[in-house]
Protein backbone atom coordinates (compact mmCIF):
# COMPACT_ATOMS: atom_id res chain seq x y z
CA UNK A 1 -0.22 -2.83 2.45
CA UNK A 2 1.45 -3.90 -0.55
CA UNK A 3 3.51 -1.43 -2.85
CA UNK A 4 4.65 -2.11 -6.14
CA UNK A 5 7.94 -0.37 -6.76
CA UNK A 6 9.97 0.78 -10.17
CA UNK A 7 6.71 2.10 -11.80
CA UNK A 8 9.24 4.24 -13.34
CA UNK A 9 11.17 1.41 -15.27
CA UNK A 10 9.91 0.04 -18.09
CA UNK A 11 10.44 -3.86 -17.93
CA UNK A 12 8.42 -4.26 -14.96
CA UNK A 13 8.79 -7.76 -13.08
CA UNK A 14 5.63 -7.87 -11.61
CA UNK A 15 2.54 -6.26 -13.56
CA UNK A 16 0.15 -4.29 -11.71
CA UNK A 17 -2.37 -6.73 -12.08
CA UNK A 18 -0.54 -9.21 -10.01
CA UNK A 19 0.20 -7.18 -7.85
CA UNK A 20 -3.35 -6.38 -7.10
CA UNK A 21 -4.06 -9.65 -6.99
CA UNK A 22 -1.29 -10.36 -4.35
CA UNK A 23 -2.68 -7.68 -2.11
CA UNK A 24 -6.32 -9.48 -2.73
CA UNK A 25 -5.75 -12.52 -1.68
CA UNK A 26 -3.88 -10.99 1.79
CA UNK A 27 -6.40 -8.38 2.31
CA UNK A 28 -3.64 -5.38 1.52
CA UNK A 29 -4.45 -2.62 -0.05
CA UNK A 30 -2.25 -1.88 -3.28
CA UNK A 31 -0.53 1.39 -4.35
CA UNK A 32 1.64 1.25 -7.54
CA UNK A 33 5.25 3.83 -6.56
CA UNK A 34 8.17 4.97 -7.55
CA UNK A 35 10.34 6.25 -5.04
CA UNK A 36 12.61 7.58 -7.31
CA UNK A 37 9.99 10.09 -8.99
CA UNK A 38 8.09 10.08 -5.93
CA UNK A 39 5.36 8.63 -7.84
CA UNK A 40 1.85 7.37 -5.25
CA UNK A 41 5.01 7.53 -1.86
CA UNK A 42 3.38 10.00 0.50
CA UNK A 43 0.07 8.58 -0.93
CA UNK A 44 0.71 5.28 0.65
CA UNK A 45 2.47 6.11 3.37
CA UNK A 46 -0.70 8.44 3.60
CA UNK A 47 -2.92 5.42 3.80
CA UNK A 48 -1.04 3.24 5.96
CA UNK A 49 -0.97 6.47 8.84
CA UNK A 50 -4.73 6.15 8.61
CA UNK A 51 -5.05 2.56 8.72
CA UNK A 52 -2.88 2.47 12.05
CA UNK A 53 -5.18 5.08 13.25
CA UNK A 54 -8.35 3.44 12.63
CA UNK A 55 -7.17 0.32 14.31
CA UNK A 56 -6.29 2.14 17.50
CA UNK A 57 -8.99 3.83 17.83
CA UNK A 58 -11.29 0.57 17.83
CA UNK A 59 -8.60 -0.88 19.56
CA UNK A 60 -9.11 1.82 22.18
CA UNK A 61 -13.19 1.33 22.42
CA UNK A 62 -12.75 -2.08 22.67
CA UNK A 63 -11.14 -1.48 25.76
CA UNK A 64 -7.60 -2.99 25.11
C-alpha cells in the first residue's frame, strides 16, 4: 500500500498521478490522505486490514 499524504496542502510534492504510478509499478494499491482532516485514513487502513486477511486465509488453505 502506498498513501499519499498532505492532500490537504496545496503545493503538493508528489501529484496523484505519480503517485499512482509508484504504487503501479510495485503492485500497491494507492489511497490519496490527509491525516490531518482525516481525509481517505480509516479508508486505507480499512483496505490494508482486508488485504492481511485475505492473505491469511489462503495462507491458511495452503496449509502453511
Amino acid at each position: 500500500m502506498l498513501c499519499g499524504n498532505k492532500i490537504d496542502v496545496e503545493k503538493r510534492e508528489v501529484t496523484p498521478e505519480e503517485g499512482q504510478q509508484l504504487a503501479t509499478r510495485y503492485g500497491a494499491k494507492y489511497f490519496e490522505v490527509s491525516a490531518k482532516i482525516g481525509t481517505s485514513v480509516a479508508a486505507s487502513f480499512n483496505s490494508l486490514i482486508d488485504t492481511l486477511q485475505s492473505k491469511n486465509e489462503v495462507q491458511k488453505q495452503n496449509g502453511n
